[in-house]
PDB file of N, CA and C in Angstrom:
ATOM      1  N   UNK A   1     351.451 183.920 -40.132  1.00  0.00           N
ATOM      2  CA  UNK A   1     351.797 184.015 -38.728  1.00  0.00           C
ATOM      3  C   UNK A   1     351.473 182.673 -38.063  1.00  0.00           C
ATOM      4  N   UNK A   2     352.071 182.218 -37.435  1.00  0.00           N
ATOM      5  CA  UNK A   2     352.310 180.749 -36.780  1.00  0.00           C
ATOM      6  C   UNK A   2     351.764 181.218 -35.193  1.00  0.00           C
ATOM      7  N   UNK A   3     350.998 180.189 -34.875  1.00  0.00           N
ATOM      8  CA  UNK A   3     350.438 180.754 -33.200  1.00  0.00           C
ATOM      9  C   UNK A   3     351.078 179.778 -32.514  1.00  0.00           C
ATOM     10  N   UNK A   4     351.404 179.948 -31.927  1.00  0.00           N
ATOM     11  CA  UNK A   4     352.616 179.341 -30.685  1.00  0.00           C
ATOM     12  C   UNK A   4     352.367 179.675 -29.362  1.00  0.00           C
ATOM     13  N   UNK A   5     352.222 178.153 -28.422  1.00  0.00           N
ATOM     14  CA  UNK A   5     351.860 178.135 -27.227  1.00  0.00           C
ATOM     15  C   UNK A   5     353.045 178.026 -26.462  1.00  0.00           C
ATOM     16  N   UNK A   6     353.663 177.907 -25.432  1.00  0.00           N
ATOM     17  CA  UNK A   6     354.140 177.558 -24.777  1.00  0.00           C
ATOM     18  C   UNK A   6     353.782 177.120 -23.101  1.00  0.00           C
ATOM     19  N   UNK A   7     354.545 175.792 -23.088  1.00  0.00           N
ATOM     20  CA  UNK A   7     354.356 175.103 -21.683  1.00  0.00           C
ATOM     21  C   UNK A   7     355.626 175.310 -21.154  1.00  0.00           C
ATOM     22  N   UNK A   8     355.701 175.511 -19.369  1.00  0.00           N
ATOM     23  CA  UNK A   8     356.668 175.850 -18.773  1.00  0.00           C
ATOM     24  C   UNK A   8     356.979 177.237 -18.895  1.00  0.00           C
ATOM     25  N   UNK A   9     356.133 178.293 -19.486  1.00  0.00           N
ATOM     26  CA  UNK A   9     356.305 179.851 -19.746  1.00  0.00           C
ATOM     27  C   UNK A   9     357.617 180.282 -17.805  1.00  0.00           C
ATOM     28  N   UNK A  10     357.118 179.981 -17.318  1.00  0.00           N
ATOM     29  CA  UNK A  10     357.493 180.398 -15.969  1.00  0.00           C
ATOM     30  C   UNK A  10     359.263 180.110 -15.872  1.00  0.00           C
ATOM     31  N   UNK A  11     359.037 179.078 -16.044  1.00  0.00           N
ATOM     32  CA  UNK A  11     361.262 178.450 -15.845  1.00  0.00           C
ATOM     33  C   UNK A  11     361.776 179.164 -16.865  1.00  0.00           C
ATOM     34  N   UNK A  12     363.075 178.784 -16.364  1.00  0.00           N
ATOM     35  CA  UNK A  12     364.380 179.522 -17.171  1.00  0.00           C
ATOM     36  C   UNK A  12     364.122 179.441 -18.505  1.00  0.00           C
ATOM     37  N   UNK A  13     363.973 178.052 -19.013  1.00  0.00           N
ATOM     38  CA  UNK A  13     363.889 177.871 -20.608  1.00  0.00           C
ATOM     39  C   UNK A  13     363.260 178.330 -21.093  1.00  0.00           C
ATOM     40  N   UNK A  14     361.875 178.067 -20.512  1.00  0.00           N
ATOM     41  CA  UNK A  14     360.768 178.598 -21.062  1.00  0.00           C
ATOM     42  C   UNK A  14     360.067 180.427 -21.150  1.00  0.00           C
ATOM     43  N   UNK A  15     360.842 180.963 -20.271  1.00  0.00           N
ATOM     44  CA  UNK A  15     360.405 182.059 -20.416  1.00  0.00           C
ATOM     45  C   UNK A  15     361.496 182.942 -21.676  1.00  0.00           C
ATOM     46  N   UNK A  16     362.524 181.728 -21.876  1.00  0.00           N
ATOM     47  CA  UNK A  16     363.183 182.211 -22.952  1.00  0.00           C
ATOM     48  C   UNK A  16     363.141 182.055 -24.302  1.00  0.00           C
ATOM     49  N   UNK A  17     361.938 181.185 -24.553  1.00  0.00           N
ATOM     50  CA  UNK A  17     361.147 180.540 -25.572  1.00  0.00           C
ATOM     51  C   UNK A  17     360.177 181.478 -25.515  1.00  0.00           C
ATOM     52  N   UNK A  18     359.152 182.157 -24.557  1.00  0.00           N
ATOM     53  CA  UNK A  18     358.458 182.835 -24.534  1.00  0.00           C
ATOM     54  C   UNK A  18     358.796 184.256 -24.926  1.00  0.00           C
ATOM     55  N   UNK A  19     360.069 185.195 -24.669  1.00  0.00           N
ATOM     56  CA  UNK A  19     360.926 186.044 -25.449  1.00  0.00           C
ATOM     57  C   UNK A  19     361.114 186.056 -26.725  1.00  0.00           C
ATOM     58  N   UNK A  20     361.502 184.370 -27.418  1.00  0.00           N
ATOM     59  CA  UNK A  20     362.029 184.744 -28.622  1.00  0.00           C
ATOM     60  C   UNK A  20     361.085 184.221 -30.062  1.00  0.00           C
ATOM     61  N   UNK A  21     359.942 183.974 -28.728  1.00  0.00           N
ATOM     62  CA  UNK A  21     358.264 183.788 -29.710  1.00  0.00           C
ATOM     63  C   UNK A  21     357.972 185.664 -29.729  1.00  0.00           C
ATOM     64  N   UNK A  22     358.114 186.065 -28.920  1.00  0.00           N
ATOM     65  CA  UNK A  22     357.214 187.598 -29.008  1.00  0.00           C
ATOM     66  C   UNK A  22     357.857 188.138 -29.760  1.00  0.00           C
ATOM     67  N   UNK A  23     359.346 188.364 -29.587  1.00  0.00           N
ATOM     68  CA  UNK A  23     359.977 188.868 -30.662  1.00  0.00           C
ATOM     69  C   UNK A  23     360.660 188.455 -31.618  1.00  0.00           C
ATOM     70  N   UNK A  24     360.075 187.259 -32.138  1.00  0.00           N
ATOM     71  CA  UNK A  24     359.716 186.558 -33.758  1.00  0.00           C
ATOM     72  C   UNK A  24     358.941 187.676 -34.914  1.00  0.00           C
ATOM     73  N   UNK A  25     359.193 187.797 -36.001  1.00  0.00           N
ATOM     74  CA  UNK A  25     358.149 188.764 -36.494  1.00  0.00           C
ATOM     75  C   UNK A  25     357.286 187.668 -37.068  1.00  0.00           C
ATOM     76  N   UNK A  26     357.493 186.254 -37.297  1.00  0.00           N
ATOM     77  CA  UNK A  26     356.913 185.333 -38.219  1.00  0.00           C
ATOM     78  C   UNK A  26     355.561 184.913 -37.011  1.00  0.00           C
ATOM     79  N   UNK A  27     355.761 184.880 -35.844  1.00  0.00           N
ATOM     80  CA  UNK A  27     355.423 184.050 -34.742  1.00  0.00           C
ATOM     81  C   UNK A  27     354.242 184.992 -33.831  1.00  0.00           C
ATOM     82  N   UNK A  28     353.453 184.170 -33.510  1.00  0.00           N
ATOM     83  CA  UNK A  28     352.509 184.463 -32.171  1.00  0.00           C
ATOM     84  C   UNK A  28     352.239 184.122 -31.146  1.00  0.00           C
ATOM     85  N   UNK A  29     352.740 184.790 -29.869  1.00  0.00           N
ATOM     86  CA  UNK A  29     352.546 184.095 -28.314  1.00  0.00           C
ATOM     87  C   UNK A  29     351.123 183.850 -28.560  1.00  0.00           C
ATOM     88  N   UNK A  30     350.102 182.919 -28.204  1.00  0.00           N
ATOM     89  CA  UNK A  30     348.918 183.194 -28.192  1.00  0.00           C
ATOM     90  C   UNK A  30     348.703 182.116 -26.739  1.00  0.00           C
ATOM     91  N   UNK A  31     349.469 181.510 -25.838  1.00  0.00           N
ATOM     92  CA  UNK A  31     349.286 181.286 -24.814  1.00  0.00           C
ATOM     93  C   UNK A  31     350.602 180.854 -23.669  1.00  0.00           C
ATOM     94  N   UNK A  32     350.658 181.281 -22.872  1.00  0.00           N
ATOM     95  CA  UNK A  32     351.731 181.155 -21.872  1.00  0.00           C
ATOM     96  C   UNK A  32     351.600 180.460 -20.560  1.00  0.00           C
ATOM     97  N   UNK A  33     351.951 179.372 -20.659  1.00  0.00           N
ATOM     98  CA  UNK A  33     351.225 178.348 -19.528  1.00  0.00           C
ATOM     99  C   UNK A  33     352.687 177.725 -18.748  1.00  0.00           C
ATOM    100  N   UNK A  34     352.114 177.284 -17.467  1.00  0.00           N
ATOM    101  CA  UNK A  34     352.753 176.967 -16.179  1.00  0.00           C
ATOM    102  C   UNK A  34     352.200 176.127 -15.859  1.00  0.00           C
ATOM    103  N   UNK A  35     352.647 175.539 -14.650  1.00  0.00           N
ATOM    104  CA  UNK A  35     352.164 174.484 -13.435  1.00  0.00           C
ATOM    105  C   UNK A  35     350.406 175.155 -13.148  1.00  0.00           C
ATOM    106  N   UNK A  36     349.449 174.227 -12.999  1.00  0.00           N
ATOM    107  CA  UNK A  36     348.209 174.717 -12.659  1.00  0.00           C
ATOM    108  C   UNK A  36     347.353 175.402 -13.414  1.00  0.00           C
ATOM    109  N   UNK A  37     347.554 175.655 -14.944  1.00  0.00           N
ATOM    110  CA  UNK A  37     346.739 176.529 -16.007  1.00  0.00           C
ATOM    111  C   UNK A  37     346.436 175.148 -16.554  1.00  0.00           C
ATOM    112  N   UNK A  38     345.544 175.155 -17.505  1.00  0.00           N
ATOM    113  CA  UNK A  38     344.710 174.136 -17.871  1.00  0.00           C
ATOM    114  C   UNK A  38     345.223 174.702 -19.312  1.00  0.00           C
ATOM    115  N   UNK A  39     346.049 172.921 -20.213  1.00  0.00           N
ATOM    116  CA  UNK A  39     345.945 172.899 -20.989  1.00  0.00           C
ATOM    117  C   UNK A  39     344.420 173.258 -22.339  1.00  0.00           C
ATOM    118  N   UNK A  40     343.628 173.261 -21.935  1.00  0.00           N
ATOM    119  CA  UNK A  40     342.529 173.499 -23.065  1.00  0.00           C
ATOM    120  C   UNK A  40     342.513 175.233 -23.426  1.00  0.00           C
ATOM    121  N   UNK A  41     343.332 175.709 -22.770  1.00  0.00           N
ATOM    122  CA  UNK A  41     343.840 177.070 -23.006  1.00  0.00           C
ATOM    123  C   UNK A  41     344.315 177.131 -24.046  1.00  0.00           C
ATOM    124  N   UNK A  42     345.578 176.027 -24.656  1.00  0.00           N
ATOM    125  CA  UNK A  42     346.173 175.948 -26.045  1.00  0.00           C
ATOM    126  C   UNK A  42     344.623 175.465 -27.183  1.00  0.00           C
ATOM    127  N   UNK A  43     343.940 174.820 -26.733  1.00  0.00           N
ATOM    128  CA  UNK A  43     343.081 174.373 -27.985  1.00  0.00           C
ATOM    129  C   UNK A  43     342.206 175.792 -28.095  1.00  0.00           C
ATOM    130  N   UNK A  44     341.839 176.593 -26.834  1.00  0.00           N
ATOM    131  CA  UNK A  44     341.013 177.430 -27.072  1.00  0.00           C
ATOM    132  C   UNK A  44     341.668 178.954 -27.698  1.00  0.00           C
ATOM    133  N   UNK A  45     343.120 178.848 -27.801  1.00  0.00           N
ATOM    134  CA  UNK A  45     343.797 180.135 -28.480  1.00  0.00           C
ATOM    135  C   UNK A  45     344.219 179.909 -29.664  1.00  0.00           C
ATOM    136  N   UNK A  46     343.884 178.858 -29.939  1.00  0.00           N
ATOM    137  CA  UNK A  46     344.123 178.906 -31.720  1.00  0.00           C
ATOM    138  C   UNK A  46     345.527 178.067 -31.872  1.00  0.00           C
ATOM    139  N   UNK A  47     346.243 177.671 -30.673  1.00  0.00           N
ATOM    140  CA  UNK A  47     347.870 177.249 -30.979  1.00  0.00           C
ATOM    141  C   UNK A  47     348.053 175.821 -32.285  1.00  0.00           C
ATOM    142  N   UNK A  48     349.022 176.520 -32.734  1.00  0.00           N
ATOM    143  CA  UNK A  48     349.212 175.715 -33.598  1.00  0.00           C
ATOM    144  C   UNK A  48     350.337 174.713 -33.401  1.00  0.00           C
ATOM    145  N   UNK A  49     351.046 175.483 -32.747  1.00  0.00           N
ATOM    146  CA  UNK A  49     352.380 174.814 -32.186  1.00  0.00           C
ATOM    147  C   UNK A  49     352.694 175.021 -30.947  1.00  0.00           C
ATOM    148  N   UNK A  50     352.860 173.813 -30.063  1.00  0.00           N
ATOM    149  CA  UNK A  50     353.364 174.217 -28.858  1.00  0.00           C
ATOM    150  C   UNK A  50     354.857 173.496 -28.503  1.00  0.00           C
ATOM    151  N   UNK A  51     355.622 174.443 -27.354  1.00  0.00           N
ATOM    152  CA  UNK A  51     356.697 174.362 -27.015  1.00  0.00           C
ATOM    153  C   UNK A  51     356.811 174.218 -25.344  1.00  0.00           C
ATOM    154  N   UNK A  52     357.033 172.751 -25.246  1.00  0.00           N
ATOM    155  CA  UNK A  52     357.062 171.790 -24.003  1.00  0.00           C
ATOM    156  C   UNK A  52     358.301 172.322 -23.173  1.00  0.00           C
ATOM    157  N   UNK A  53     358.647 172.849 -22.707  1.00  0.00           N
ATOM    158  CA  UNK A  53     359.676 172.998 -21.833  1.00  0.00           C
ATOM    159  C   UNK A  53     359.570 173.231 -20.398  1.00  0.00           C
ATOM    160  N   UNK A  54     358.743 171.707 -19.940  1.00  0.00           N
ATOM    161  CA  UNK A  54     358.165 171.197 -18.638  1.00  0.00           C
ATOM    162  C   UNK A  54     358.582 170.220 -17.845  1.00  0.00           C
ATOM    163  N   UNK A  55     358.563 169.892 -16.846  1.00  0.00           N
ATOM    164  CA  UNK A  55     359.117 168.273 -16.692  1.00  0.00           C
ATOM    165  C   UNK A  55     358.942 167.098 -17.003  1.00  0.00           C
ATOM    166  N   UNK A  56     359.255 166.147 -17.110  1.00  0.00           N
ATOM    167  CA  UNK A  56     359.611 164.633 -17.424  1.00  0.00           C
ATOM    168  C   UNK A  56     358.404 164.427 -17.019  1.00  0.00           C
ATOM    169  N   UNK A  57     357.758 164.294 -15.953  1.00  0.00           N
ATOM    170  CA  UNK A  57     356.319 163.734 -15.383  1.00  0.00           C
ATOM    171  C   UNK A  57     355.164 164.458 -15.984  1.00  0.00           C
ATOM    172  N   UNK A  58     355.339 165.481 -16.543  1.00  0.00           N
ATOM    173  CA  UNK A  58     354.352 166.036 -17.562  1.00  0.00           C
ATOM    174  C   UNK A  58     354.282 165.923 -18.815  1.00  0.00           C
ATOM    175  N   UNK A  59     355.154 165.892 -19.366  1.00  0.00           N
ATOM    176  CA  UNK A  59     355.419 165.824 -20.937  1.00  0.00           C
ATOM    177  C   UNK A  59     354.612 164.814 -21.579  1.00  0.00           C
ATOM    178  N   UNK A  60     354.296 163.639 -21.364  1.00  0.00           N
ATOM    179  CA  UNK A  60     353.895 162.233 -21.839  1.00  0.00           C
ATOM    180  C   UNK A  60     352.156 163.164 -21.706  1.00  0.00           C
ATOM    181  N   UNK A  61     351.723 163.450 -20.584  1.00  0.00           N
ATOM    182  CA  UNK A  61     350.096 164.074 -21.017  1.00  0.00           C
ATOM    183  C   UNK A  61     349.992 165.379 -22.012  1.00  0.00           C
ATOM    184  N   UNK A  62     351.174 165.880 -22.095  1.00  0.00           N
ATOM    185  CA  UNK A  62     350.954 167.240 -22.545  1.00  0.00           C
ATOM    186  C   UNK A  62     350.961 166.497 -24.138  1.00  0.00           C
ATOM    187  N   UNK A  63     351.887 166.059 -24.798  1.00  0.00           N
ATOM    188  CA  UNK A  63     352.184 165.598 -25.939  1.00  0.00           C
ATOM    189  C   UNK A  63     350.530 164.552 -25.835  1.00  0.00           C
ATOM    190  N   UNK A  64     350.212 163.933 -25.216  1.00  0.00           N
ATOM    191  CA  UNK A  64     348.867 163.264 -25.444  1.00  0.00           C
ATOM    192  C   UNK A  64     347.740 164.202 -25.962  1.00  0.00           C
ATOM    193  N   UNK A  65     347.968 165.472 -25.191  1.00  0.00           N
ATOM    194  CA  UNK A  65     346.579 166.301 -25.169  1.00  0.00           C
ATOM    195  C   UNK A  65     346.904 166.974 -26.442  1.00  0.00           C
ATOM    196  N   UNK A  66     348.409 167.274 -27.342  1.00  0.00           N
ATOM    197  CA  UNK A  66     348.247 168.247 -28.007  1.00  0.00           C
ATOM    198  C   UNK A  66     348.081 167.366 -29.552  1.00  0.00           C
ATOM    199  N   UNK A  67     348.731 165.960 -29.453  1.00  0.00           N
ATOM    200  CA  UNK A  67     348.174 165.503 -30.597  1.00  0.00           C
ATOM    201  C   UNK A  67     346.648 164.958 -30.761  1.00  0.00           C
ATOM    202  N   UNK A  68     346.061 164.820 -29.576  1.00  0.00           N
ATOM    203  CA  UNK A  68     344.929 164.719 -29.569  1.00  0.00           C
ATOM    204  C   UNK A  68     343.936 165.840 -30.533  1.00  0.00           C
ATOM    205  N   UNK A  69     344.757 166.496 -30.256  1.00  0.00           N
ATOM    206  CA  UNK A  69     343.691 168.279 -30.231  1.00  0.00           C
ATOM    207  C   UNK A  69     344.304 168.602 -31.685  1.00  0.00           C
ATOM    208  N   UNK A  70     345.289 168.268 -32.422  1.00  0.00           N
ATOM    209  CA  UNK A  70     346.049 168.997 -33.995  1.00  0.00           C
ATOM    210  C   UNK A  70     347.161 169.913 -33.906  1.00  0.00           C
ATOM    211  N   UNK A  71     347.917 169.908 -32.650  1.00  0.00           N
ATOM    212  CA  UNK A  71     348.204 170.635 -32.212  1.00  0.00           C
ATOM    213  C   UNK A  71     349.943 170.147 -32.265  1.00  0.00           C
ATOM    214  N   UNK A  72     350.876 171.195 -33.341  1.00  0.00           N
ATOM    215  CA  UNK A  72     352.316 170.191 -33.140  1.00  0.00           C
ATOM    216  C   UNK A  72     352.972 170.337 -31.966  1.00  0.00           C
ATOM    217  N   UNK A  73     353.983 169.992 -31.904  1.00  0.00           N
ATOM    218  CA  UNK A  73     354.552 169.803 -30.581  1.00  0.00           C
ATOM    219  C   UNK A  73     356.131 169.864 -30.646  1.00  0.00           C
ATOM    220  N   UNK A  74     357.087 170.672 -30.004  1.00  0.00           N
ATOM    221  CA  UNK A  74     358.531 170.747 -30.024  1.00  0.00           C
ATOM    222  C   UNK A  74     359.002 170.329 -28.455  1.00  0.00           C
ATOM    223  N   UNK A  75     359.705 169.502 -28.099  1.00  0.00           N
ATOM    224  CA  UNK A  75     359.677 169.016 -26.685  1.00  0.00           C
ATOM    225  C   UNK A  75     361.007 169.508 -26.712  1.00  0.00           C
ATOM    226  N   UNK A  76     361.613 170.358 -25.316  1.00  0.00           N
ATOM    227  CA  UNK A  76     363.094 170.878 -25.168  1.00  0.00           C
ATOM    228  C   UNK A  76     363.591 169.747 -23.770  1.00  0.00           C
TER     229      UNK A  76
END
């Protein structure tokens, strides 16, 4: 089972990334994040993979914090 975070859970894309993580049978939501949640949420749920589907002015820290942390990264 693959633990899978997602950024941008809230927007269009992302809550449709967040759908087709839950109903993955391979896959695990294990965090659902927006504007104002604190990335250390993904290091503290185990994510193994996260899925960026945030804006342009965020992306460059988010991808900082998740290779920082071991954490892969799929940017939409």
């Amino acid at each position: 089972m693959i633990k899978v975070g997602v950024l941008g859970a809230r927007g269009r894309m992302g809550a449709e990334v967040v759908k087709a993580v839950t109903d993955a049978a391979d896959l695990e939501l294990v965090a659902a994040l927006d504007l104002g949640d604190s990335l250390d949420q993904l290091k503290a749920s185990g994510a193994q993979v996260v899925v960026d589907f945030t804006t342009p002015d965020s992306v460059m820290a988010n991808l900082e914090f998740s290779i920082s942390n071991g954490i892969s990264a799929v940017v939409g």
